[in-house]
PDB file of N, CA and C in Angstrom:
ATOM      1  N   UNK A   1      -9.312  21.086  27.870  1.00  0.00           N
ATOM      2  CA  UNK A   1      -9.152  19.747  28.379  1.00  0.00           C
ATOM      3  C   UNK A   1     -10.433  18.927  28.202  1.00  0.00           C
ATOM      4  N   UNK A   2     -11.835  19.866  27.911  1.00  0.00           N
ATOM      5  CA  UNK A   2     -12.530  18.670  28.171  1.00  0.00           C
ATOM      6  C   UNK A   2     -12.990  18.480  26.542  1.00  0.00           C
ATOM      7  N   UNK A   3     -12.238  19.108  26.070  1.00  0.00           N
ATOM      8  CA  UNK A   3     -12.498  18.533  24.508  1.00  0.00           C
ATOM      9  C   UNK A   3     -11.385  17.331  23.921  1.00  0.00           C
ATOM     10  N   UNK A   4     -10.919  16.873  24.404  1.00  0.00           N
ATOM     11  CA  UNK A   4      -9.864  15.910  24.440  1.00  0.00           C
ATOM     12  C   UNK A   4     -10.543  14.689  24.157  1.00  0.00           C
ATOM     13  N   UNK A   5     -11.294  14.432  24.660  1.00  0.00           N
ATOM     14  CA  UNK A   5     -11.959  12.579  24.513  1.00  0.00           C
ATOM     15  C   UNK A   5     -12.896  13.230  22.915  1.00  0.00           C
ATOM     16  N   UNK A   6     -13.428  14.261  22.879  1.00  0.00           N
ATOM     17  CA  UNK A   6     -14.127  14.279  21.451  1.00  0.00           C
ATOM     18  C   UNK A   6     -13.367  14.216  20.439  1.00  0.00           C
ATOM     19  N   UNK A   7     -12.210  15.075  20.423  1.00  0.00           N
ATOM     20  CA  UNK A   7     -10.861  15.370  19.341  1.00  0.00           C
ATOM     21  C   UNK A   7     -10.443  13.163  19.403  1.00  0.00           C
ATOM     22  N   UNK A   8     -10.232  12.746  20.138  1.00  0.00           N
ATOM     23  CA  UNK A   8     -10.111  11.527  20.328  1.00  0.00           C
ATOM     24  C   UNK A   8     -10.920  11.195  19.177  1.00  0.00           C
ATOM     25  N   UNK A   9     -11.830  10.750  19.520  1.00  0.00           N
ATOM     26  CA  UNK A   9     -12.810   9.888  18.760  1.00  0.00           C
ATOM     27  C   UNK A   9     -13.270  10.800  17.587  1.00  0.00           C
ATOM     28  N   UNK A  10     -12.554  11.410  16.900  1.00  0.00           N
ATOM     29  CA  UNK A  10     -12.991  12.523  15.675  1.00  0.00           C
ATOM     30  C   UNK A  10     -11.516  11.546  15.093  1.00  0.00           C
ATOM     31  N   UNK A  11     -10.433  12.017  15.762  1.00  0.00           N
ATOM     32  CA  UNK A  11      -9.322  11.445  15.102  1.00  0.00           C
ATOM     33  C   UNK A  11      -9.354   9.490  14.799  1.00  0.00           C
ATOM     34  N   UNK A  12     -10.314   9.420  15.880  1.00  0.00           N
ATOM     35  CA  UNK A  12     -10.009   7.727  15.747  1.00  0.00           C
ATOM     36  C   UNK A  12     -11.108   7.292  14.370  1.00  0.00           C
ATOM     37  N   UNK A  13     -11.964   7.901  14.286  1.00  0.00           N
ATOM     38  CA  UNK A  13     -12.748   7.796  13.439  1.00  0.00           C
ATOM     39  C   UNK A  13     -12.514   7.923  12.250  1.00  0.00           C
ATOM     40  N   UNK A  14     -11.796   9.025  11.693  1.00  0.00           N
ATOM     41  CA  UNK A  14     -10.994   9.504  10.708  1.00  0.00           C
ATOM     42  C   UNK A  14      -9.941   8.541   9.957  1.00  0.00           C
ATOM     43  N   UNK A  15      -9.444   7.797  11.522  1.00  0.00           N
ATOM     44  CA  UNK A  15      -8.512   6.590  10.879  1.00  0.00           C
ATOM     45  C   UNK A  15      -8.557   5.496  10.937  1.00  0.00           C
ATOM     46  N   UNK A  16      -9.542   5.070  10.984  1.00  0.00           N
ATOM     47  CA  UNK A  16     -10.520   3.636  10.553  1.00  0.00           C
ATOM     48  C   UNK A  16     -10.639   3.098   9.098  1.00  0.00           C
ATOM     49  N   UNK A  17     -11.128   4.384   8.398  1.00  0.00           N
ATOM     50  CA  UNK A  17     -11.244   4.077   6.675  1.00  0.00           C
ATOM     51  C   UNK A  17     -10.295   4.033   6.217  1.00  0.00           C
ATOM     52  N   UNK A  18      -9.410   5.122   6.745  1.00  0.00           N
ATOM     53  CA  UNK A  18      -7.951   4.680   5.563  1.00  0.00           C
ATOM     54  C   UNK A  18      -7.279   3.237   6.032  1.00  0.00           C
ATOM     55  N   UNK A  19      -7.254   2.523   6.935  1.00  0.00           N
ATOM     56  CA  UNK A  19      -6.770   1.388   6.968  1.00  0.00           C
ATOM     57  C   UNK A  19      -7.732   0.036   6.571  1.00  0.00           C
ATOM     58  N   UNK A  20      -8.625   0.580   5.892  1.00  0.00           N
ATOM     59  CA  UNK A  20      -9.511  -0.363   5.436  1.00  0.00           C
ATOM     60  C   UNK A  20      -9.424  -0.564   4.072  1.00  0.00           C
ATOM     61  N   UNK A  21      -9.165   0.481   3.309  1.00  0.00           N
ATOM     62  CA  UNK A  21      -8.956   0.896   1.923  1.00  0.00           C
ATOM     63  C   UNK A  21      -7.943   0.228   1.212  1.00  0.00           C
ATOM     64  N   UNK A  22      -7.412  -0.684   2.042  1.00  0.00           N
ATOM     65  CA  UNK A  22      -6.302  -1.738   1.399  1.00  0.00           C
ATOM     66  C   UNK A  22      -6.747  -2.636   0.700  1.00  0.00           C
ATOM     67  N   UNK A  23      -7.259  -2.927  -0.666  1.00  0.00           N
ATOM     68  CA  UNK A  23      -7.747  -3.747  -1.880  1.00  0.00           C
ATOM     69  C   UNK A  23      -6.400  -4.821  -1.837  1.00  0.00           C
ATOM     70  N   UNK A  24      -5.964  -6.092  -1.482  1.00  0.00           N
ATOM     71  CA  UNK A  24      -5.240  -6.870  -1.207  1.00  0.00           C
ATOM     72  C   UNK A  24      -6.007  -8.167  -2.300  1.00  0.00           C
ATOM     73  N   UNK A  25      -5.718  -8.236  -3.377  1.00  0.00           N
ATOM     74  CA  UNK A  25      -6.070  -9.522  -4.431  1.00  0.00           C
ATOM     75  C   UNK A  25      -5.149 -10.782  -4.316  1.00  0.00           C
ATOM     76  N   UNK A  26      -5.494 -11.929  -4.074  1.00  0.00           N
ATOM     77  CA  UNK A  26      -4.622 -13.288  -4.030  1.00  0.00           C
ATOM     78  C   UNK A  26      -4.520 -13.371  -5.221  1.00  0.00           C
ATOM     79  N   UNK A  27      -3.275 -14.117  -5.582  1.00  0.00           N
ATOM     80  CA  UNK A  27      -3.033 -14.808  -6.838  1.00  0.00           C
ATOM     81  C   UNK A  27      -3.542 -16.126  -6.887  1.00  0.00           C
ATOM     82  N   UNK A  28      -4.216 -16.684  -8.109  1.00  0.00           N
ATOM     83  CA  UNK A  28      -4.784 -17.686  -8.209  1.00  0.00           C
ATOM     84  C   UNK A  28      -3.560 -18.665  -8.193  1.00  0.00           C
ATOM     85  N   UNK A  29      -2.680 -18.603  -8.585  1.00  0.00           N
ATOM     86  CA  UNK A  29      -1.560 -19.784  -8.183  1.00  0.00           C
ATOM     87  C   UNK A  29      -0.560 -19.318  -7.994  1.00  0.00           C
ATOM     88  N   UNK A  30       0.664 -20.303  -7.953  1.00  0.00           N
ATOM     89  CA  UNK A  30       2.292 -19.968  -8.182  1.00  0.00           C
ATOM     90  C   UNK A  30       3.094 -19.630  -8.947  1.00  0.00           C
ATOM     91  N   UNK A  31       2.583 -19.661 -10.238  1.00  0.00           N
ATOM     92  CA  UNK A  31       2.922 -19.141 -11.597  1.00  0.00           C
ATOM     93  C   UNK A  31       2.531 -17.952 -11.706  1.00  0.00           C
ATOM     94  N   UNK A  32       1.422 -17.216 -11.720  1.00  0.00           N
ATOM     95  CA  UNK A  32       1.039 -15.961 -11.435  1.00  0.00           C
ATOM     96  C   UNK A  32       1.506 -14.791 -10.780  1.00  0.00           C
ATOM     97  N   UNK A  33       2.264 -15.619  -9.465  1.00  0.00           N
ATOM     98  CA  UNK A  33       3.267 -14.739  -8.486  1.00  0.00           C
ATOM     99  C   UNK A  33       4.298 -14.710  -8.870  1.00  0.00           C
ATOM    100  N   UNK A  34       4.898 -15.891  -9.346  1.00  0.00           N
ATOM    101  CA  UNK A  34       6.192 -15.431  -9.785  1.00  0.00           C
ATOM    102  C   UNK A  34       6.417 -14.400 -11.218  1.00  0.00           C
ATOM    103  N   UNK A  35       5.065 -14.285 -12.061  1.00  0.00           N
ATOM    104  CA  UNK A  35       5.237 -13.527 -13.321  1.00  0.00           C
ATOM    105  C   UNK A  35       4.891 -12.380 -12.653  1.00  0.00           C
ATOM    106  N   UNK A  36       4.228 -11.923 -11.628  1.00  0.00           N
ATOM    107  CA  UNK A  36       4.409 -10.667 -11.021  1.00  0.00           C
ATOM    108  C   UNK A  36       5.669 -10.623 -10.926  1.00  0.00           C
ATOM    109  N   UNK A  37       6.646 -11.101  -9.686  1.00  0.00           N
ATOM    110  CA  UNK A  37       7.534 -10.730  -8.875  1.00  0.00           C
ATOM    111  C   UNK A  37       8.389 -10.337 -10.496  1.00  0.00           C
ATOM    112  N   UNK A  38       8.356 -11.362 -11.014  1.00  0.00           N
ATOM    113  CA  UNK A  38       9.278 -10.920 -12.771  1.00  0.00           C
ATOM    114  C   UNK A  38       9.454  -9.761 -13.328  1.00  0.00           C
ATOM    115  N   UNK A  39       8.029  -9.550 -13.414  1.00  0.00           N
ATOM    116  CA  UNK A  39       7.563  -7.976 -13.837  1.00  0.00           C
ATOM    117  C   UNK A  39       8.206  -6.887 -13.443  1.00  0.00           C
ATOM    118  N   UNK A  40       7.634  -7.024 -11.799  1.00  0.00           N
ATOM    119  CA  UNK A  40       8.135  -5.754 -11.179  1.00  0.00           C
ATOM    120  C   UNK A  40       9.726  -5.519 -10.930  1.00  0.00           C
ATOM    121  N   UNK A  41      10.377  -6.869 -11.154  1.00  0.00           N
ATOM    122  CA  UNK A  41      11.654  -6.532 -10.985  1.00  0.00           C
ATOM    123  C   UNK A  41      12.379  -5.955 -12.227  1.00  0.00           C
ATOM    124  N   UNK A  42      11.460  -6.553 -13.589  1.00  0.00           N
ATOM    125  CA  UNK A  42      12.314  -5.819 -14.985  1.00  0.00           C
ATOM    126  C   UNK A  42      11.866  -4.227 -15.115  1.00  0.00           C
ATOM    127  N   UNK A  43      10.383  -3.790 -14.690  1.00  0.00           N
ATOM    128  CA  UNK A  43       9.898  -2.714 -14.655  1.00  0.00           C
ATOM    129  C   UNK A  43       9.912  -1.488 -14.178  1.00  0.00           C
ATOM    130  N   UNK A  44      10.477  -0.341 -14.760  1.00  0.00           N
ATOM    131  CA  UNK A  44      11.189   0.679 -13.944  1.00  0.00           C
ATOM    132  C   UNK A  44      10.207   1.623 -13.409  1.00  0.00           C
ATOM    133  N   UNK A  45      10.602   2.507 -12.256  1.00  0.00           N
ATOM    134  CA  UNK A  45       9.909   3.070 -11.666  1.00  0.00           C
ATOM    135  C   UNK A  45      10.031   4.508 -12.296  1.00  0.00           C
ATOM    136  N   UNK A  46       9.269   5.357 -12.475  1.00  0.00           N
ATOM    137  CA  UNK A  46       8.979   6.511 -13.607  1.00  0.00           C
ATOM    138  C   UNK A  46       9.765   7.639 -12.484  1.00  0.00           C
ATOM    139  N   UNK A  47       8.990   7.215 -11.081  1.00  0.00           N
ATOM    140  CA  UNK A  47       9.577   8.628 -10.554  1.00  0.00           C
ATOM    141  C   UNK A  47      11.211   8.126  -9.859  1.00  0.00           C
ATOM    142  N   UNK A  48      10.967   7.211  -9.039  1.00  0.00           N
ATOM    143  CA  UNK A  48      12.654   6.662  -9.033  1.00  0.00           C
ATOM    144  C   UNK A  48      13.483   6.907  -9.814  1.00  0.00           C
ATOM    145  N   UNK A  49      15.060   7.248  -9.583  1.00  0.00           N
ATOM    146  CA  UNK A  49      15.447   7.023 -10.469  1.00  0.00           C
ATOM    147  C   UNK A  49      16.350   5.983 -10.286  1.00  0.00           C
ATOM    148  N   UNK A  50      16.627   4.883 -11.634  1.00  0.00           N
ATOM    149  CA  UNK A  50      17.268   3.439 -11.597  1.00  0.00           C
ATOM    150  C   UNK A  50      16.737   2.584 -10.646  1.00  0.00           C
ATOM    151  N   UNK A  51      15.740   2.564 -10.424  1.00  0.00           N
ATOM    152  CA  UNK A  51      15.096   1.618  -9.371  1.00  0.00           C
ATOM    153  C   UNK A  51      14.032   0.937  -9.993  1.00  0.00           C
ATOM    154  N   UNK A  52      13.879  -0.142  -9.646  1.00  0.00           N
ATOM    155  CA  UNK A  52      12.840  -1.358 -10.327  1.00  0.00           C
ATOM    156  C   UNK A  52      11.273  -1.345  -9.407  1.00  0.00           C
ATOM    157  N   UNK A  53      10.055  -1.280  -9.873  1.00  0.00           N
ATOM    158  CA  UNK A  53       9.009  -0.868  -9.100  1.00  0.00           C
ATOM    159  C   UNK A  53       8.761  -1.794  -7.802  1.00  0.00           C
ATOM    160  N   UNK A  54       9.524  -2.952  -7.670  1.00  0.00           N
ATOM    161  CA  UNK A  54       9.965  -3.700  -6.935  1.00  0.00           C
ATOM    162  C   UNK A  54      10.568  -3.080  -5.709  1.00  0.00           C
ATOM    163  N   UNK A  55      11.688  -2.354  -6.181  1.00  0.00           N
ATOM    164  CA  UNK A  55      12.852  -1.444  -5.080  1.00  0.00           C
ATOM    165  C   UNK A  55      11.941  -0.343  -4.563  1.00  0.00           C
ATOM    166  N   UNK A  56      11.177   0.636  -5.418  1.00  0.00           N
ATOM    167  CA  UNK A  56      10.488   1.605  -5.651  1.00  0.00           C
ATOM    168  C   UNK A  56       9.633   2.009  -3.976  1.00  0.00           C
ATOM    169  N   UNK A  57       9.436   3.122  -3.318  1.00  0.00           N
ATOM    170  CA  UNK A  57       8.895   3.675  -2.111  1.00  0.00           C
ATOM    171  C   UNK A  57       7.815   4.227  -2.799  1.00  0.00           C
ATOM    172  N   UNK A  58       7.593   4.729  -3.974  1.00  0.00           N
ATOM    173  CA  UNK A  58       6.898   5.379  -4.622  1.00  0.00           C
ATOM    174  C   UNK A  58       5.281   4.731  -4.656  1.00  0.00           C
TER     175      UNK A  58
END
């Protein structure tokens, strides 16, 4: 029991970086997004199968 607040803050620590590690790039305009969204909807997903990388969990 009294290792509980350390295991705490070992685990909280642990999961700090991975929610930081999200590289999130803006698109410079509206044309840009929509030739993404284009993309990913003609573009198939390798491990899916029949699914567009769009649909894709992968």
């Amino acid at each position: 029991m009294r290792f509980l607040p350390g295991m705490l803050m070992l685990v909280l620590m642990m999961a700090a970086p991975a929610r930081a590690t999200t590289d999130v790039m803006p698109f410079r305009n509206e044309a840009q997004e929509q030739q993404f969204r284009q993309l990913t909807e003609q573009l198939r997903c390798p491990k899916c199968q029949n699914n567009s990388i769009a649909d894709s969990n992968a």
